[in-house]
Protein backbone atom coordinates (compact mmCIF):
# COMPACT_ATOMS: atom_id res chain seq x y z
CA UNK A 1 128.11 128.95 100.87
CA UNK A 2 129.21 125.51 101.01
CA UNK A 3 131.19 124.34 104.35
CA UNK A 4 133.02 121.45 102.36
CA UNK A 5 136.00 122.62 103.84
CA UNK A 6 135.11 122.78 107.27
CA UNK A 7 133.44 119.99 107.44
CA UNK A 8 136.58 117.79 106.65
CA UNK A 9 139.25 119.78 108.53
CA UNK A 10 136.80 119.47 111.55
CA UNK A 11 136.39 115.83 111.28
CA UNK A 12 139.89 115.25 111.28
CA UNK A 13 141.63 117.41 113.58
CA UNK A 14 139.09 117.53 115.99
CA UNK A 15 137.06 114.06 118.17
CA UNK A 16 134.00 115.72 116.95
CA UNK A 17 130.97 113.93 115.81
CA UNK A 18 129.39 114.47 113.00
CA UNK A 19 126.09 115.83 114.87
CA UNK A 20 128.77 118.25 116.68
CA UNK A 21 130.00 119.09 113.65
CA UNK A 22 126.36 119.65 111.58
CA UNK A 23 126.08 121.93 114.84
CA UNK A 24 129.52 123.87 114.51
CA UNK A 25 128.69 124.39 110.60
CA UNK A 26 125.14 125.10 110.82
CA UNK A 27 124.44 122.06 108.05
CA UNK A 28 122.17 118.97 108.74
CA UNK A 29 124.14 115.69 110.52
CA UNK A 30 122.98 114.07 107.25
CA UNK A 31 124.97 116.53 104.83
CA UNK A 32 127.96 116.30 107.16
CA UNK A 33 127.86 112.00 106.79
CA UNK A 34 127.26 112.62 102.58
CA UNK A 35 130.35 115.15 102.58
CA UNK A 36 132.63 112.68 104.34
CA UNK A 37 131.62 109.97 102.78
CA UNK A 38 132.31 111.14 99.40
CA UNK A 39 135.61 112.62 100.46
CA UNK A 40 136.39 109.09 101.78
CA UNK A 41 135.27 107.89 98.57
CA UNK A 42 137.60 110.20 96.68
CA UNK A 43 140.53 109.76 99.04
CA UNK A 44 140.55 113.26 100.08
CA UNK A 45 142.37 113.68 103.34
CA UNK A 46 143.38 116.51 105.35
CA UNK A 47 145.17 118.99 104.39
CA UNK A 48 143.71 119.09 101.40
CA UNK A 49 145.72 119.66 98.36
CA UNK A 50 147.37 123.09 98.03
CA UNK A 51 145.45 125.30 95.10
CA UNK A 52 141.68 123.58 95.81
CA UNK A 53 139.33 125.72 95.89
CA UNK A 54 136.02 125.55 97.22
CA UNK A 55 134.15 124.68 93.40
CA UNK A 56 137.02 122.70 92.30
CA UNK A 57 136.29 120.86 95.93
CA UNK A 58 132.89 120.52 95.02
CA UNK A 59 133.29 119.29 91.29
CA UNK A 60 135.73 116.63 93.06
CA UNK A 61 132.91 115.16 95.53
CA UNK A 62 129.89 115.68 93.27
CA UNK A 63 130.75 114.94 89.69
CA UNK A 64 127.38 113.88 88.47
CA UNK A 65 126.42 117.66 89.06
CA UNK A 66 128.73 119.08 87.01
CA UNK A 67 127.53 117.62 84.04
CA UNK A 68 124.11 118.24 85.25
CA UNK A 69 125.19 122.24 85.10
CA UNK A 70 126.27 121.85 81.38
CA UNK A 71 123.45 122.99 79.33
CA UNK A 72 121.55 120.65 77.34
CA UNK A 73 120.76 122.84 74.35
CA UNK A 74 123.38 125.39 72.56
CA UNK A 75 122.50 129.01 74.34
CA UNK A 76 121.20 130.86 71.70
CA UNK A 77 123.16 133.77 70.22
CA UNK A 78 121.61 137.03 71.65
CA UNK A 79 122.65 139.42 69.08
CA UNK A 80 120.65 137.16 66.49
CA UNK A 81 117.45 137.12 68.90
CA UNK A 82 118.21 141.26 69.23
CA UNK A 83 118.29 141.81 65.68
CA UNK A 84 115.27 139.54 64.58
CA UNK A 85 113.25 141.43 67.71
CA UNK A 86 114.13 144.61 65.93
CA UNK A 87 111.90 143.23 62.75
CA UNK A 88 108.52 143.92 62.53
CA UNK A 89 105.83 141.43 63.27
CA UNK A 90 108.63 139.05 65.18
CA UNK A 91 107.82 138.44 68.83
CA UNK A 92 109.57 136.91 71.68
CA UNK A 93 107.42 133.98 71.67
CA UNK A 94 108.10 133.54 67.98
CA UNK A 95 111.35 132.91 67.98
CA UNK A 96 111.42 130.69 71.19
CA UNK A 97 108.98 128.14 69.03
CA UNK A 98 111.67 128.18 65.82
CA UNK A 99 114.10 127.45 68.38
């Protein structure tokens, strides 16, 4: 699980650093600079907004990954691969090639 969260409510209501926090959080002192830096980035303060939760958090910081998570090519329909499978002759392997 992501510590997104902690990581900016520790760096601002605590002196920590960020090693001390990396420690507190169990993360690396590099992941701890790269989550405050985009949250400076993105003007995200503390308290954060009321009704963020931890993916919309994450969507907010690192919005090149969610398009990265969108798939590339249309998921094929499974009933259609089902049914075709059910035909004689028609393999797996087949149908991944026609796709």
């Amino acid at each position: 699980m992501r510590k997104i969260r902690e990581v900016i409510r520790l760096h601002h209501e605590t002196e920590l650093s960020n090693r001390a926090i990396a420690r507190a959080c169990r993360i690396s002192n590099s992941t701890v600079g790269e989550y405050l830096a985009r949250a400076e980035q993105t003007k995200l303060g503390w308290p954060l907004p009321e009704g963020l939760d931890e993916a919309s958090l994450y969507y907010r910081l690192f919005p090149e990954k969610a398009e990265e998570s969108q798939p590339k090519r249309p998921v094929p329909n499974w009933e259609d691969v089902h049914r075709e499978l059910s035909k004689r002759g028609v393999t797996l392997t087949l149908l991944w090639q026609e796709y």
